[in-house]
C-alpha atoms as a PDB file:
ATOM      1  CA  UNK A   1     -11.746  17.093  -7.215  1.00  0.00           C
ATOM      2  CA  UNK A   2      -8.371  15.215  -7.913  1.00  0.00           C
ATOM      3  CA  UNK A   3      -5.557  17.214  -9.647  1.00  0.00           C
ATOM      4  CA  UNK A   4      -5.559  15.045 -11.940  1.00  0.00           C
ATOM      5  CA  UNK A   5      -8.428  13.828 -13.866  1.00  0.00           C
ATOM      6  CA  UNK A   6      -9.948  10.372 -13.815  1.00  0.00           C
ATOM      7  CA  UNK A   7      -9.292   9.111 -16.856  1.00  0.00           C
ATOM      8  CA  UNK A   8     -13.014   7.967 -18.156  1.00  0.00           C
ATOM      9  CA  UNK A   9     -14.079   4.444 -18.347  1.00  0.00           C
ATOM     10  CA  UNK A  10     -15.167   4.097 -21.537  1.00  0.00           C
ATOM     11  CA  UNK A  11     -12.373   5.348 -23.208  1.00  0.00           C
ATOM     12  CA  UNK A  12     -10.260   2.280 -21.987  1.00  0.00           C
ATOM     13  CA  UNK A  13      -8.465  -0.107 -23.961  1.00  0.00           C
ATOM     14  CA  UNK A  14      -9.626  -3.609 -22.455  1.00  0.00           C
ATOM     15  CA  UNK A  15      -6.823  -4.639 -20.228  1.00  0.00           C
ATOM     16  CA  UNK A  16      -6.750  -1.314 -18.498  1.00  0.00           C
ATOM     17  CA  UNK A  17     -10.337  -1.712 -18.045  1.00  0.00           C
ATOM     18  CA  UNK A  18     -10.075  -5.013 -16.616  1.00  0.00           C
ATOM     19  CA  UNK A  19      -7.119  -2.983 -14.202  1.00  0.00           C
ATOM     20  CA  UNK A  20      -9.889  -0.840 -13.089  1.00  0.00           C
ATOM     21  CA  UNK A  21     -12.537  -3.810 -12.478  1.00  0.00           C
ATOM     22  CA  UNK A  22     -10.287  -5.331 -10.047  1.00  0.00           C
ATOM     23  CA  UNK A  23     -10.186  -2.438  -8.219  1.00  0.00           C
ATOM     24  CA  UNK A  24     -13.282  -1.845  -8.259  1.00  0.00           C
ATOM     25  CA  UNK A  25     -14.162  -5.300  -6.569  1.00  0.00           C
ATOM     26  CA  UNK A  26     -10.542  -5.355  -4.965  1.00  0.00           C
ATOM     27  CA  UNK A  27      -9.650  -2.206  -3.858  1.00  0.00           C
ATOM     28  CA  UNK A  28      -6.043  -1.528  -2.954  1.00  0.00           C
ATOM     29  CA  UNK A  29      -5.291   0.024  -5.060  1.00  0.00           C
ATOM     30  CA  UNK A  30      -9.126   2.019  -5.650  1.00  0.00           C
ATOM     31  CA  UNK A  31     -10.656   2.898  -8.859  1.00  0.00           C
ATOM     32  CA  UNK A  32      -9.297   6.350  -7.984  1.00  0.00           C
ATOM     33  CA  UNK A  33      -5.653   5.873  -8.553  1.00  0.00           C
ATOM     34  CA  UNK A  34      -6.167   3.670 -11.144  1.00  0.00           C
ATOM     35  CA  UNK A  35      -8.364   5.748 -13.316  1.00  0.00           C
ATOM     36  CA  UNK A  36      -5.774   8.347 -12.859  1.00  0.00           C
ATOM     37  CA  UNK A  37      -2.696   6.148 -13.457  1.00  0.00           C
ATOM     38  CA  UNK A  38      -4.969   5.068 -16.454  1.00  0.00           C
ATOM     39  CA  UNK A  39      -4.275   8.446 -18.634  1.00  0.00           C
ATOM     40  CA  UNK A  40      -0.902   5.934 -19.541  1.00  0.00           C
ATOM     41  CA  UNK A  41      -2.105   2.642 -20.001  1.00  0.00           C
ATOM     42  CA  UNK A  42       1.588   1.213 -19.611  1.00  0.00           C
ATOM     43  CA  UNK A  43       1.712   3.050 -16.568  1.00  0.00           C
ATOM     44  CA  UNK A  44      -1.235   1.631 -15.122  1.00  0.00           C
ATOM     45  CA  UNK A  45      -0.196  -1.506 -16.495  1.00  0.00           C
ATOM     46  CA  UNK A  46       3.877  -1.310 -14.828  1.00  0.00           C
ATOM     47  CA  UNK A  47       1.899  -0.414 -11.372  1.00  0.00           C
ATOM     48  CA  UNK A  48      -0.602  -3.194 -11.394  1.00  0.00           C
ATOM     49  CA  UNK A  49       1.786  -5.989 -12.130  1.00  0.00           C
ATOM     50  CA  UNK A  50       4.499  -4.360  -9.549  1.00  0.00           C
ATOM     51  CA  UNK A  51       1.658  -4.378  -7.466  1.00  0.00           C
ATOM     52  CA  UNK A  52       0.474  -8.207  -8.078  1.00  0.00           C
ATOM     53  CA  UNK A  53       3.764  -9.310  -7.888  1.00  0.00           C
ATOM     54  CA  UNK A  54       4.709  -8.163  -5.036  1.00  0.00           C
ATOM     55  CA  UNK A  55       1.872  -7.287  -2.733  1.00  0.00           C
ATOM     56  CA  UNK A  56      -0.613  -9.836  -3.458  1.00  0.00           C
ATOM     57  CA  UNK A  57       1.419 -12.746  -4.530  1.00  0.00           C
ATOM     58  CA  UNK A  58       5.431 -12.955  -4.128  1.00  0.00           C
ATOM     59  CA  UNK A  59       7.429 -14.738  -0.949  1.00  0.00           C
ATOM     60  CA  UNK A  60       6.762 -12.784   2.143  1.00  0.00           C
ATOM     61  CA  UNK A  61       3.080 -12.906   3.836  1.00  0.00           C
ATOM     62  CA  UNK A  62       0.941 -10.471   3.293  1.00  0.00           C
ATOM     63  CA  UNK A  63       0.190  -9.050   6.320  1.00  0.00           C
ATOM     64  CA  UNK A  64       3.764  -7.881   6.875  1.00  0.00           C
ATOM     65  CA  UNK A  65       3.393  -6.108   3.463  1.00  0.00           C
ATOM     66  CA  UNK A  66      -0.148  -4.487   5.025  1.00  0.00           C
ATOM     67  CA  UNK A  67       1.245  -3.325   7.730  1.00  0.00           C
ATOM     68  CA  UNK A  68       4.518  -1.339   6.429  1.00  0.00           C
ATOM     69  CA  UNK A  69       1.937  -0.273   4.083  1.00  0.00           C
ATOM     70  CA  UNK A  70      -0.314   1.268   6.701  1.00  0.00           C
ATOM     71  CA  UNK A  71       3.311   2.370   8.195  1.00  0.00           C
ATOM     72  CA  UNK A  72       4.198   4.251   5.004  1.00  0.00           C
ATOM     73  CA  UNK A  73       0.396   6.099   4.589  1.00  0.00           C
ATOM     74  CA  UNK A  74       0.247   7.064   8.396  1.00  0.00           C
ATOM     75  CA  UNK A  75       3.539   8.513   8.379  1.00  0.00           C
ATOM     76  CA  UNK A  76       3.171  10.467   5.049  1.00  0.00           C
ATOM     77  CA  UNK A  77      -0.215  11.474   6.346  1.00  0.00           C
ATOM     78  CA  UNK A  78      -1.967  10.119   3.463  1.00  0.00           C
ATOM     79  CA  UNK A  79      -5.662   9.815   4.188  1.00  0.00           C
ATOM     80  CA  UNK A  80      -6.666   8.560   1.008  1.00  0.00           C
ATOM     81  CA  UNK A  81      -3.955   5.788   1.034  1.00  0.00           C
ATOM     82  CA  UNK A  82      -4.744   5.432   4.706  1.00  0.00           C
ATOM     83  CA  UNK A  83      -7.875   4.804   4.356  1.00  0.00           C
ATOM     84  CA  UNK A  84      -7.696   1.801   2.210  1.00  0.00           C
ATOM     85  CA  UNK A  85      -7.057  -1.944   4.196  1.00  0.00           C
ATOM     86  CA  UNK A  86      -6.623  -4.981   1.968  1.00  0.00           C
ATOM     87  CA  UNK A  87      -8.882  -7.421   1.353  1.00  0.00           C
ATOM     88  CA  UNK A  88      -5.953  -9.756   1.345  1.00  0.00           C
ATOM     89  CA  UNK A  89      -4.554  -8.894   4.846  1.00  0.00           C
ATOM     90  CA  UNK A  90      -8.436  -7.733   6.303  1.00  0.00           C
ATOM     91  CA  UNK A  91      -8.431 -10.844   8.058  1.00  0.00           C
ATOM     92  CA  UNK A  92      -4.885 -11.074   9.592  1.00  0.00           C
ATOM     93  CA  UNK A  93      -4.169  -6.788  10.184  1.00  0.00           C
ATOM     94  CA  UNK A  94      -7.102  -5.830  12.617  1.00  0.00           C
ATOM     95  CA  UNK A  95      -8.086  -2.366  13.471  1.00  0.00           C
ATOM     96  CA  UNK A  96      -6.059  -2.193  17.095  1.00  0.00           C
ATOM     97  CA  UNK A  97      -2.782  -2.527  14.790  1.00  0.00           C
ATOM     98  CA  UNK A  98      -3.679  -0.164  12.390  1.00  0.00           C
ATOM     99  CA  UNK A  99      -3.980   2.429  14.974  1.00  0.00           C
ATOM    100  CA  UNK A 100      -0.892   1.700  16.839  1.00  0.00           C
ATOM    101  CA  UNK A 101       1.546   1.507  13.571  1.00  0.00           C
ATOM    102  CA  UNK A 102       3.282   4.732  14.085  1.00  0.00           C
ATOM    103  CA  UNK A 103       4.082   4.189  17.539  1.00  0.00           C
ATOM    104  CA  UNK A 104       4.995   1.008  17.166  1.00  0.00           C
ATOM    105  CA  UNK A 105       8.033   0.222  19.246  1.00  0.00           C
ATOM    106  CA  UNK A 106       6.103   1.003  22.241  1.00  0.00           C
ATOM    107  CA  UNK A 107       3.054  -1.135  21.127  1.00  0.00           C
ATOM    108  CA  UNK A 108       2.239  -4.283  22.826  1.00  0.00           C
ATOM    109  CA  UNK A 109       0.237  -5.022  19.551  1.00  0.00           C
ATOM    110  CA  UNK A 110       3.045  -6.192  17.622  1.00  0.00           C
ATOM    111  CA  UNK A 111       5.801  -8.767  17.961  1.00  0.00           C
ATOM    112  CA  UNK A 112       9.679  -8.776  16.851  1.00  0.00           C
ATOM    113  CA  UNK A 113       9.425  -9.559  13.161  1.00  0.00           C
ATOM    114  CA  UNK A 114       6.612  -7.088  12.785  1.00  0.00           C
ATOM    115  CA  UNK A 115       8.765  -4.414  14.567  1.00  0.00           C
ATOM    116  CA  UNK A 116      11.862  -5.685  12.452  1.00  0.00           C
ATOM    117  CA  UNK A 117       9.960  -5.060   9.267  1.00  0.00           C
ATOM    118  CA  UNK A 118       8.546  -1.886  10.295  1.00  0.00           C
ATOM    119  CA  UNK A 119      12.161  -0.245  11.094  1.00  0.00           C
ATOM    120  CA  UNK A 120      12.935  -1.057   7.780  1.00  0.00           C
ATOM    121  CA  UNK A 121       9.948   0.479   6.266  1.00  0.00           C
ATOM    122  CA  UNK A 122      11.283   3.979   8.771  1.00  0.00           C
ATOM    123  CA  UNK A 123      14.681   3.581   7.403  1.00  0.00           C
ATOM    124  CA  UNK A 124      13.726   3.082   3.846  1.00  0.00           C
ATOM    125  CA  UNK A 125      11.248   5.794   4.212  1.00  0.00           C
ATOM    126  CA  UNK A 126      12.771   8.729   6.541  1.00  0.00           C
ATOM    127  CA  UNK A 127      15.983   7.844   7.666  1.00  0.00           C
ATOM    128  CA  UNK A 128      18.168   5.041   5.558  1.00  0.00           C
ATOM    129  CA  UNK A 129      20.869   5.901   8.553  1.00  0.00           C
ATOM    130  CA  UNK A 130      18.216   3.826  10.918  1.00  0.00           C
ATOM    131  CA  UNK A 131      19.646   0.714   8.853  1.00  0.00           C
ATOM    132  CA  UNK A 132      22.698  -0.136  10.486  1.00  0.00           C
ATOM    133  CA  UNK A 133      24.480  -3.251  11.251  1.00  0.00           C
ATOM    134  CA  UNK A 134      21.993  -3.820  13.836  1.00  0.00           C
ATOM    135  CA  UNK A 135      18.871  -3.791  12.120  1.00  0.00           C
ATOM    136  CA  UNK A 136      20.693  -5.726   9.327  1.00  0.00           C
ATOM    137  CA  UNK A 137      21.152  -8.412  11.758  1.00  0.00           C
ATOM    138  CA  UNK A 138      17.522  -8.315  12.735  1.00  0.00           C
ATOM    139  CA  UNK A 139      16.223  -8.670   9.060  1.00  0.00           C
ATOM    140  CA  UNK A 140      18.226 -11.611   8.232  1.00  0.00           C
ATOM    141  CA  UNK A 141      17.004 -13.118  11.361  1.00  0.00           C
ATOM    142  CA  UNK A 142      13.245 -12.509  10.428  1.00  0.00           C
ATOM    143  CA  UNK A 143      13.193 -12.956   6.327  1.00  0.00           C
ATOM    144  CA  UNK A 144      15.303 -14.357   3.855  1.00  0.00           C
ATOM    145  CA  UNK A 145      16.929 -12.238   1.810  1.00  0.00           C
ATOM    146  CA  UNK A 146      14.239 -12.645  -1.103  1.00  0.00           C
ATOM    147  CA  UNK A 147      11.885 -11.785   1.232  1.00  0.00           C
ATOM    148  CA  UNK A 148      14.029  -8.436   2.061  1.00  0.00           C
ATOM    149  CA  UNK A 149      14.343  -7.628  -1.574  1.00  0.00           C
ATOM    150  CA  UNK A 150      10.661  -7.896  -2.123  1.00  0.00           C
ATOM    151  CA  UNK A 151       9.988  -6.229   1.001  1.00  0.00           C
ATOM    152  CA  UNK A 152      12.416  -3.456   0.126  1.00  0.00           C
ATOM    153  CA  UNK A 153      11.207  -3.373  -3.350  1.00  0.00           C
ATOM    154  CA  UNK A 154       7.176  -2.687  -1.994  1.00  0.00           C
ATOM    155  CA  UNK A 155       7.808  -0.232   0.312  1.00  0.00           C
ATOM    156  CA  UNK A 156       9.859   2.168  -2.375  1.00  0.00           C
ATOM    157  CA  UNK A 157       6.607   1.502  -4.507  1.00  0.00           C
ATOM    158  CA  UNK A 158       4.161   2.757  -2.106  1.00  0.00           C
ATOM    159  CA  UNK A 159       6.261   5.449  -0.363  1.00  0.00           C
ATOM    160  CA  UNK A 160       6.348   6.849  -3.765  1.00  0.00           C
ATOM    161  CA  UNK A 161       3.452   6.094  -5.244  1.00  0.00           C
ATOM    162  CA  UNK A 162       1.382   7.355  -1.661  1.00  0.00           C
ATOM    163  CA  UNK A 163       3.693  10.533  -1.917  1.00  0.00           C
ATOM    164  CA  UNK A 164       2.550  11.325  -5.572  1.00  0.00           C
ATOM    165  CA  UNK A 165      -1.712  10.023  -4.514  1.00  0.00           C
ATOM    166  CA  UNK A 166      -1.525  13.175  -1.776  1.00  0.00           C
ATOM    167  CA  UNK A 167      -0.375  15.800  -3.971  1.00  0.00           C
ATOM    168  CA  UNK A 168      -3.728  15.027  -6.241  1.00  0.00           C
ATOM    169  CA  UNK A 169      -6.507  15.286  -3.515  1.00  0.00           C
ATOM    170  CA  UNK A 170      -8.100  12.190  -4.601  1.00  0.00           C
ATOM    171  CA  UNK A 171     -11.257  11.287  -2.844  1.00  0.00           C
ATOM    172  CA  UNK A 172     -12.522   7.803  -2.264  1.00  0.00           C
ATOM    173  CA  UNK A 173     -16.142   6.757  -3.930  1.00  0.00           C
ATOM    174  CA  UNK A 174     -15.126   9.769  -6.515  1.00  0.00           C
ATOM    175  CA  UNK A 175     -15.250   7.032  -9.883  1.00  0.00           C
ATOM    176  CA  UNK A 176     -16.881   3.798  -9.458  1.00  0.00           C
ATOM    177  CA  UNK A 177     -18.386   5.364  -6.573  1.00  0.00           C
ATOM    178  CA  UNK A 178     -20.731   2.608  -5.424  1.00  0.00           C
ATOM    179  CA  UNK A 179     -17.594   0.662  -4.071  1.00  0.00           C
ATOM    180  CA  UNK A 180     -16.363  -0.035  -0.994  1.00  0.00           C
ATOM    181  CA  UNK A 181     -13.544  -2.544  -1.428  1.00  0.00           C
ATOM    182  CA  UNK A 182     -10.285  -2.524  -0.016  1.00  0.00           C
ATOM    183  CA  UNK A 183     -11.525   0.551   2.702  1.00  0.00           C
ATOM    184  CA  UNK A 184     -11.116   0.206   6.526  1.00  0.00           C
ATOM    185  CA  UNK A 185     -14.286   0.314   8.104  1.00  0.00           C
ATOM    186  CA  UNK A 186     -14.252   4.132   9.163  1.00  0.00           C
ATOM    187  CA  UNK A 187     -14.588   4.759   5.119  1.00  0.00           C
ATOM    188  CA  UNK A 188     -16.990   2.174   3.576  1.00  0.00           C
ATOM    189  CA  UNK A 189     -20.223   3.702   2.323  1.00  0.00           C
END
């Protein structure tokens, strides 16, 4: 059981319930996280329209986002975060990538503006010395720079928010159980 408690539906004002319908039928982020982010319903509320804004709408494509994000869970050893796939980027991240992302300089799976983005998400993430002039030159190469910002801006978001999900022990299919969206494959029911 989560660390935190799910914070019950019916005790929801009606925008934060409509926060936890969309994850329900969304997922990323699951009911899980939500119903716990839900115990403050500006909270929840901040998170989902950071999240919106920058993952599911905003300048840069999706799958770029997906993929730093996978970076970020596999590297924090998340399971619960890394067990969750878009259902934005399902159709443009496949599997094969998802289980390369750590390694993946030596991958053949991914090409230079994919690797570009991911060094950022390692420098943002473990090592902001990885982001020298180099790599600076690279991402201005590869986005614009409100596509860096944004880019930058998501991947603080979900280290820290994926950092905070593991310390709870949150299990998916735990509140609105009989959902599936937004998990890879492995998880779905």
């Amino acid at each position: 059981m989560p660390r935190i408690s799910y914070r019950p539906y019916q005790e929801l004002d009606e925008r934060s319930k409509a926060y936890l319908d969309r994850a329900r039928d969304h997922g990323t982020p699951r009911p899980e996280s939500q119903a716990v982010r839900a115990h403050v319903a500006d909270v929840l509320r901040v998170f989902s329209e950071a999240w919106q804004a920058t993952f599911e709408n905003g300048v840069l494509d999706t799958a770029i986002k997906e993929l730093c994000r996978l970076y970020v869970s596999k590297t924090v050893d998340c399971e619960y975060c890394g067990a969750q796939r878009s259902e934005l980027a399902r159709s443009v991240v496949d599997e094969i990538k998802v289980d390369e992302v750590v390694d993946f300089e030596r991958s053949e799976k991914y090409d230079e503006r994919e690797r570009t983005a991911l060094r950022y998400a390692q420098a943002i993430a473990w090592d902001a010395g990885l982001a020298d002039d180099r790599l600076w030159e690279d991402l201005h190469s590869h986005f614009s720079e409100p596509q860096l910002v944004e880019l930058g801006f998501f991947i603080g978001l979900t280290l820290g928010q994926q950092r905070w999900i593991k310390t709870m022990s949150l299990g998916h299919h735990e509140y609105m159980g009989d959902t599936s969206a937004g998990l890879a494959p492995s998880a779905r029911l």
